[in-house]
Protein backbone atom coordinates (compact mmCIF):
# COMPACT_ATOMS: atom_id res chain seq x y z
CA UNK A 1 101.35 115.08 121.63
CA UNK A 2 97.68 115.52 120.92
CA UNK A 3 95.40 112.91 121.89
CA UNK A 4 96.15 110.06 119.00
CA UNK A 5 92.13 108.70 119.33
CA UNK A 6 91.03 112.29 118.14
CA UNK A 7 92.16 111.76 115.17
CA UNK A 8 89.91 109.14 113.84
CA UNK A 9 86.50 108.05 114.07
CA UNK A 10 84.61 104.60 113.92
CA UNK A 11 82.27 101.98 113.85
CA UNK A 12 81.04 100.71 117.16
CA UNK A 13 79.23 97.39 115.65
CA UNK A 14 81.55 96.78 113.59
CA UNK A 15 84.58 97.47 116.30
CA UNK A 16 83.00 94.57 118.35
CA UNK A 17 82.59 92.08 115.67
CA UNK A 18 86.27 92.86 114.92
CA UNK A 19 87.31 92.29 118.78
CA UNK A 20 88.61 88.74 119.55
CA UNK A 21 89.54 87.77 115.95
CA UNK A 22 92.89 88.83 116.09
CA UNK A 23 93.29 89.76 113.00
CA UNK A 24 96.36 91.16 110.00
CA UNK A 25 96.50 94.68 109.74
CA UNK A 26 97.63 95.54 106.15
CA UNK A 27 98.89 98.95 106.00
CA UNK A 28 99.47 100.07 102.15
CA UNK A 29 99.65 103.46 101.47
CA UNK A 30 100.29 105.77 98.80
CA UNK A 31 102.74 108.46 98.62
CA UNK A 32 106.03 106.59 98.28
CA UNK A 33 108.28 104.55 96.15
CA UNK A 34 105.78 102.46 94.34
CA UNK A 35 107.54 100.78 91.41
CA UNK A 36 104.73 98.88 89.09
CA UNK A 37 102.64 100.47 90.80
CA UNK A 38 102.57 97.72 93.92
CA UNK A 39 101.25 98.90 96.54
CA UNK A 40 98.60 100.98 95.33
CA UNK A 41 97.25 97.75 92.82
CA UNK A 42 97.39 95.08 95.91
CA UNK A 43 95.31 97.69 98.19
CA UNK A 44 92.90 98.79 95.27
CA UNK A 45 92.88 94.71 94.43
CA UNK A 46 91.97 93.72 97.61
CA UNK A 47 89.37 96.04 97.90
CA UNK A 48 87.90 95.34 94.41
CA UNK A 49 87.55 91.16 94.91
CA UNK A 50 86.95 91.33 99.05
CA UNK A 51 83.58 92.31 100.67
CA UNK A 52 84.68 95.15 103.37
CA UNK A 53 83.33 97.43 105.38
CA UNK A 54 85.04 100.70 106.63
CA UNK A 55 85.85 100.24 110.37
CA UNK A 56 87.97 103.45 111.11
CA UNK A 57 87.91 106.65 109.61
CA UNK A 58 90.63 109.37 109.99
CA UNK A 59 90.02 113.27 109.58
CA UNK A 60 92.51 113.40 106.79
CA UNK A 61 91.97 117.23 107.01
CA UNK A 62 94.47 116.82 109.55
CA UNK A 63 96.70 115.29 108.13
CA UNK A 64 97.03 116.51 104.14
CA UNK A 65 98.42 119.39 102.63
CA UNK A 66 96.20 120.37 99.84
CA UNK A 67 98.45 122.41 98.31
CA UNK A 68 101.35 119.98 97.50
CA UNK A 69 98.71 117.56 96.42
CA UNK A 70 96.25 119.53 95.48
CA UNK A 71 92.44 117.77 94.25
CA UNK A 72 91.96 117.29 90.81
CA UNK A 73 89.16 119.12 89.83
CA UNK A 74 86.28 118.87 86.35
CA UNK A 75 84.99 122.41 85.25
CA UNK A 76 81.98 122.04 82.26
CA UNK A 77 80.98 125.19 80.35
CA UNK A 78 80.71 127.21 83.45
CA UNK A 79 80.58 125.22 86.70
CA UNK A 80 82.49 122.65 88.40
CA UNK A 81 80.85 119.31 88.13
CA UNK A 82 83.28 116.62 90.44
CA UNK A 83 86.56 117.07 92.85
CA UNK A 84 88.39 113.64 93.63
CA UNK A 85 88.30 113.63 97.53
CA UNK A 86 91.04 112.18 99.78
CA UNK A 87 90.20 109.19 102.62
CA UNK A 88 92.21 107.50 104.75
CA UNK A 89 90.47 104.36 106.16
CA UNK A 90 90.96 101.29 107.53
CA UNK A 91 88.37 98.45 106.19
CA UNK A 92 87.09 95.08 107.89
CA UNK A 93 87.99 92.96 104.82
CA UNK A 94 86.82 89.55 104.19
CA UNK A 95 89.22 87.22 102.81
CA UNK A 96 88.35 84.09 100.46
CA UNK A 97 87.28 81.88 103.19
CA UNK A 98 85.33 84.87 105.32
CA UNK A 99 88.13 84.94 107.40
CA UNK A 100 88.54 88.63 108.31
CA UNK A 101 91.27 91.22 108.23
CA UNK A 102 91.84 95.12 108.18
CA UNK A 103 93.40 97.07 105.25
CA UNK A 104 94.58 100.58 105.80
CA UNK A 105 94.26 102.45 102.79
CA UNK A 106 94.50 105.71 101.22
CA UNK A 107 97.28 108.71 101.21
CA UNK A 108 100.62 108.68 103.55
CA UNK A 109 99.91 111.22 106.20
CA UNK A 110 102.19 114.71 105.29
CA UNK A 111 101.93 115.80 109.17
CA UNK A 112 101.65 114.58 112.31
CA UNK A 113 103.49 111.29 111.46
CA UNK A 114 103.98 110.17 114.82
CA UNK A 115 100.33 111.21 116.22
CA UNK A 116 98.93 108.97 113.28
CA UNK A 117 101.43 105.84 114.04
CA UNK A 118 100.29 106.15 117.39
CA UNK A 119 96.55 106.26 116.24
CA UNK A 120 97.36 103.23 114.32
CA UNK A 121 99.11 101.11 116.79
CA UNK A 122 96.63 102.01 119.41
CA UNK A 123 93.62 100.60 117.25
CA UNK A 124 95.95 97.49 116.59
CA UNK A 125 96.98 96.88 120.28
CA UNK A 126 93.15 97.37 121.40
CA UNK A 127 91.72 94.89 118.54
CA UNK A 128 94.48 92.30 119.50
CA UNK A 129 95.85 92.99 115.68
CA UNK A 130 98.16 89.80 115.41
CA UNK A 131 100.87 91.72 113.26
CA UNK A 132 101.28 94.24 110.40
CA UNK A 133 102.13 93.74 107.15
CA UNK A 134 103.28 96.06 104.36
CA UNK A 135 103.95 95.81 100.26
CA UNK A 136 105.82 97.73 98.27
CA UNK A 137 108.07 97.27 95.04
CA UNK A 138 111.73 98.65 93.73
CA UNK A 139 113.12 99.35 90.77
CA UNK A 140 115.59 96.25 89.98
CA UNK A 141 117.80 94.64 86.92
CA UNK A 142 115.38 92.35 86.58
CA UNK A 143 113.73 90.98 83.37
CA UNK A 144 109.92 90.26 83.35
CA UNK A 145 110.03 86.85 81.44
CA UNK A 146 110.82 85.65 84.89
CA UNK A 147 109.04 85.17 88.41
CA UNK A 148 109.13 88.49 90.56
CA UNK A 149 111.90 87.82 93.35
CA UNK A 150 110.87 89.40 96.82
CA UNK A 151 112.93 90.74 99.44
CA UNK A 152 111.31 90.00 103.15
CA UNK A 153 111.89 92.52 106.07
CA UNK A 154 110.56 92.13 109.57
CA UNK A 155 110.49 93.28 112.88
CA UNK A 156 111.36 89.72 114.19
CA UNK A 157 114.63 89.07 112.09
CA UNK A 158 114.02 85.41 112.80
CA UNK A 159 110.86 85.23 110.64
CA UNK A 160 112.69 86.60 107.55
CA UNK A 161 114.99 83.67 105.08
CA UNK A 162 115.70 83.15 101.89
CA UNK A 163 115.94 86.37 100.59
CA UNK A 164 117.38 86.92 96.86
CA UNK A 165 119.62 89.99 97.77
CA UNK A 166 121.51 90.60 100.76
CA UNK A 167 122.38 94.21 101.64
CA UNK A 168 124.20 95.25 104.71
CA UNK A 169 123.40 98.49 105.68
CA UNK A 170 121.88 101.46 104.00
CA UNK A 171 119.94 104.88 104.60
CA UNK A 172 117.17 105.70 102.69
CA UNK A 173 114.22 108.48 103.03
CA UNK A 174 111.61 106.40 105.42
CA UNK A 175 107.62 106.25 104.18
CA UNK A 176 105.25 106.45 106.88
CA UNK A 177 104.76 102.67 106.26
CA UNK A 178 108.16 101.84 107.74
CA UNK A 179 107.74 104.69 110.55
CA UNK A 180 104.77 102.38 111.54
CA UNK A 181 106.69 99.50 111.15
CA UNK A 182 109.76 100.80 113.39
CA UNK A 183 106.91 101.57 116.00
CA UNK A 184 105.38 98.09 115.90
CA UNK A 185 108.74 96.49 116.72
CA UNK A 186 109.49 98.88 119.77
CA UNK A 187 105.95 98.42 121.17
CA UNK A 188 106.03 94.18 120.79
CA UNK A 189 104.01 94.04 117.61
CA UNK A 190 105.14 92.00 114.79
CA UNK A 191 105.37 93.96 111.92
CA UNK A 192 106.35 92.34 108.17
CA UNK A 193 106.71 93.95 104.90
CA UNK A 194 107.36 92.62 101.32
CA UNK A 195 109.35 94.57 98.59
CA UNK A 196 108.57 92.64 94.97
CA UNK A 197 111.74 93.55 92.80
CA UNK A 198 110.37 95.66 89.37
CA UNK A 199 111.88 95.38 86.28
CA UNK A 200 113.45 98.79 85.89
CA UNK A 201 112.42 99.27 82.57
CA UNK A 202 108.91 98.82 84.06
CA UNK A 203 108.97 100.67 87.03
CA UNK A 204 106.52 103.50 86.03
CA UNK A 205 103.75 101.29 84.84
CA UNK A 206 101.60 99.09 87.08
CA UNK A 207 102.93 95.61 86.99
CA UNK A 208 100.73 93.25 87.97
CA UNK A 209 103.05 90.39 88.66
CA UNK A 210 104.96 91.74 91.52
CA UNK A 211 101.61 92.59 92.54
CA UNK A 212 100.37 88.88 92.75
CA UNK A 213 104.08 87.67 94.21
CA UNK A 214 103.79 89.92 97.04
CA UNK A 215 100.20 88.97 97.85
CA UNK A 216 101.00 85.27 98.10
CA UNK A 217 103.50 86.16 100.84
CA UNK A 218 101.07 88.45 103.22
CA UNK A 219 99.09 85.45 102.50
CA UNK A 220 101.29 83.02 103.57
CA UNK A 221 102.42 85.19 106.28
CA UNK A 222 99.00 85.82 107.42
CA UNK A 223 97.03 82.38 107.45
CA UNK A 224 94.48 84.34 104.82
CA UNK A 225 93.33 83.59 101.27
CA UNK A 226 93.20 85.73 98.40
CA UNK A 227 91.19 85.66 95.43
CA UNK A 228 93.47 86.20 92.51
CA UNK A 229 92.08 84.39 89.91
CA UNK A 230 91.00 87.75 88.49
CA UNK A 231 94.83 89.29 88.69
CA UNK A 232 96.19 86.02 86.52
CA UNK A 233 93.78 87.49 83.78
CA UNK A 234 95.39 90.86 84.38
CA UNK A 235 98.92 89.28 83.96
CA UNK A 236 98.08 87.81 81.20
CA UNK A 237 97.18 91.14 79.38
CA UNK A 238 100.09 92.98 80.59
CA UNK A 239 102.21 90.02 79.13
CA UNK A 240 100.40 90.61 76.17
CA UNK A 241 100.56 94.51 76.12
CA UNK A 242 104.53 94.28 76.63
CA UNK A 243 104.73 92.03 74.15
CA UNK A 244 102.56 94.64 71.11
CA UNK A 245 104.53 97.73 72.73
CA UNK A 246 107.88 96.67 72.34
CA UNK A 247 107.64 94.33 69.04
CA UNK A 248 109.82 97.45 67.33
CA UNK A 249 111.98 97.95 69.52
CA UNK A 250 114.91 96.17 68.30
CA UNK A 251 117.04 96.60 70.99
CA UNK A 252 114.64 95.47 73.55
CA UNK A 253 114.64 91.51 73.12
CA UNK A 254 118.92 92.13 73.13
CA UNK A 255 118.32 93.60 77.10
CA UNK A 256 115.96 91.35 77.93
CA UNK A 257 117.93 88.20 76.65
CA UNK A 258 121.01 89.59 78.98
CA UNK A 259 119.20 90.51 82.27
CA UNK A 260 117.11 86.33 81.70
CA UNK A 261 121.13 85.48 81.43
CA UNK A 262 121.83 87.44 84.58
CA UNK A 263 119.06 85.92 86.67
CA UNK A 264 119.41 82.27 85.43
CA UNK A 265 122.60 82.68 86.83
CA UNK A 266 122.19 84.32 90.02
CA UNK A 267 119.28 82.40 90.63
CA UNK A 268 121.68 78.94 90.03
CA UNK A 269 124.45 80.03 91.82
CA UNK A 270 122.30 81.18 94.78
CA UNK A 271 124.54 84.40 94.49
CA UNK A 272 123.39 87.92 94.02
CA UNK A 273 125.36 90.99 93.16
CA UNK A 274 124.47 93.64 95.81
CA UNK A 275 125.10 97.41 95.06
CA UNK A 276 126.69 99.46 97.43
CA UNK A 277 124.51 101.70 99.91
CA UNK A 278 125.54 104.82 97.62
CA UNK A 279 124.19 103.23 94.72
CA UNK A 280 120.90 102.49 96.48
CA UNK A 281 120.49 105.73 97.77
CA UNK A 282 121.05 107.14 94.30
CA UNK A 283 118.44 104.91 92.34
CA UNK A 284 115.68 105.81 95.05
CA UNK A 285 116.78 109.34 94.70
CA UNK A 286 116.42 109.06 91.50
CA UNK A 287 112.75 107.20 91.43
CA UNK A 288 111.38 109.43 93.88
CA UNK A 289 112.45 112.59 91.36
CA UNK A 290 111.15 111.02 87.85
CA UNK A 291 107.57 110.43 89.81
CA UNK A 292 104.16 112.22 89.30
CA UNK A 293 101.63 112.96 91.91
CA UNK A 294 99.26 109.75 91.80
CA UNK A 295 96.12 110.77 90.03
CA UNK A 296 93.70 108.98 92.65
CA UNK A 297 93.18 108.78 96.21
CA UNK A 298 89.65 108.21 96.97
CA UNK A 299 89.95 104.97 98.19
């Protein structure tokens, strides 16, 4: 393997103010199953309400194939006039009490998978990183009138209760995110993730509400604060925008009413109906096939 530390430059000053924190490293990248649109909104989010300063920059040239995702590009009259570029960075972000954190942003690597998780865990195990910590969200029977249930998964089994579905075992086409996960736990670092659970009927829109549930919990798991007063008013006007879109649809209040049954009950019970592995497989399969390249990257 190529040297990992060539593939990425940074920021001295910055580097040392970093050193001795010990801070979260949030990886959330683009590229994989992303239903509501999770992980891309929380990292976007973050970035939007947090002051941050880019601490490591890696030569994505390296790492992208342009022509599976190719640039979108703005021709006028007779010359091009803008070309969305690619980054992939990790930030110094400030949280809502100046504590600081890092955020790794931008899209999955398509090579060198294992050079880039070694990149990454090198930078964490130099800066002390106290753990990593992932988001993403799935496609579930779930109804939005209802709070967004989240599954837990960690490196450290221990750290992980109270999850609303238990599955047993299952194979699934692995994002880098969970490469770099599976890395973390074989090198000693504590690595966490949180999967919010998307209405299905949802899935291909952003969803701010699994957004926010899975935020608390990197909170929580973190010691950090976020400032989300500004995705409540974003919840409220998806609510809203539901609400106008579907107001026709007669059938729609019919499946609603039946999956709010379904989850009252579950939810009482403390019971969950799991799917088999094969049906798993099949409605990632299937998510992965109905999706369209994301139409922005530059952060």
């Amino acid at each position: 393997m190529l040297d990992p530390r060539l593939l990425y430059t940074f920021d001295p000053s910055l580097w040392e103010a970093v050193r001795g924190t010990r801070p979260a490293l949030l990886h959330l990248l683009d590229g994989y199953i992303d239903a509501g649109s999770v992980t891309h909104t929380a990292g976007h989010y973050l970035l939007e309400v947090c002051e941050h300063e880019v601490l490591v920059e890696f030569d994505h040239d390296q790492l992208h194939d342009y022509r599976s995702r190719r640039p979108q590009m703005v021709f006028d009259t007779n010359h091009w006039v803008s070309m969305t570029d690619y980054s992939l960075v990790i930030h110094r972000v400030l949280d809502a009490n100046g504590t600081p954190f890092l955020l790794f942003t931008g899209p999955e690597p398509d090579t060198q998978w294992n050079r880039t998780a070694a990149a990454v865990l090198g930078i964490a195990e130099r800066l002390d990183v106290s753990r990593l910590l992932t988001v993403s969200g799935v496609p579930m029977a779930v109804p939005h009138t209802r709070p967004t249930l989240v599954t837990a998964h960690s490196t450290d089994p221990t750290t992980v209760s109270g999850n609303p579905m238990w599955i047993d075992r299952v194979q699934l086409p692995g994002s880098f995110s969970h490469v770099l996960e599976y890395r973390a736990g074989r090198v000693g670092i504590l690595g966490q993730g949180f999967v919010a659970h998307v209405p299905h009927y949802l899935s291909q829109a952003a969803f701010p509400q699994a957004c926010d549930a899975v935020l608390r919990r990197v909170a929580d798991a973190a010691g950090l604060e976020f400032p989300l007063a500004e995705l409540a008013e974003r919840i409220a006007t998806n609510l809203e925008g539901i609400e106008s879109e579907t107001a026709e649809d007669a059938d729609f209040p019919a499946v609603v009413h039946a999956l709010e049954e379904q989850y009252d009950r579950l939810s009482n019970s403390g019971a969950a109906s799991v799917p088999s592995a094969d049906e798993i497989g099949a409605a990632v399969e299937q998510f992965l096939a109905e999706q369209d390249p994301p139409p922005d990257f530059r952060r």
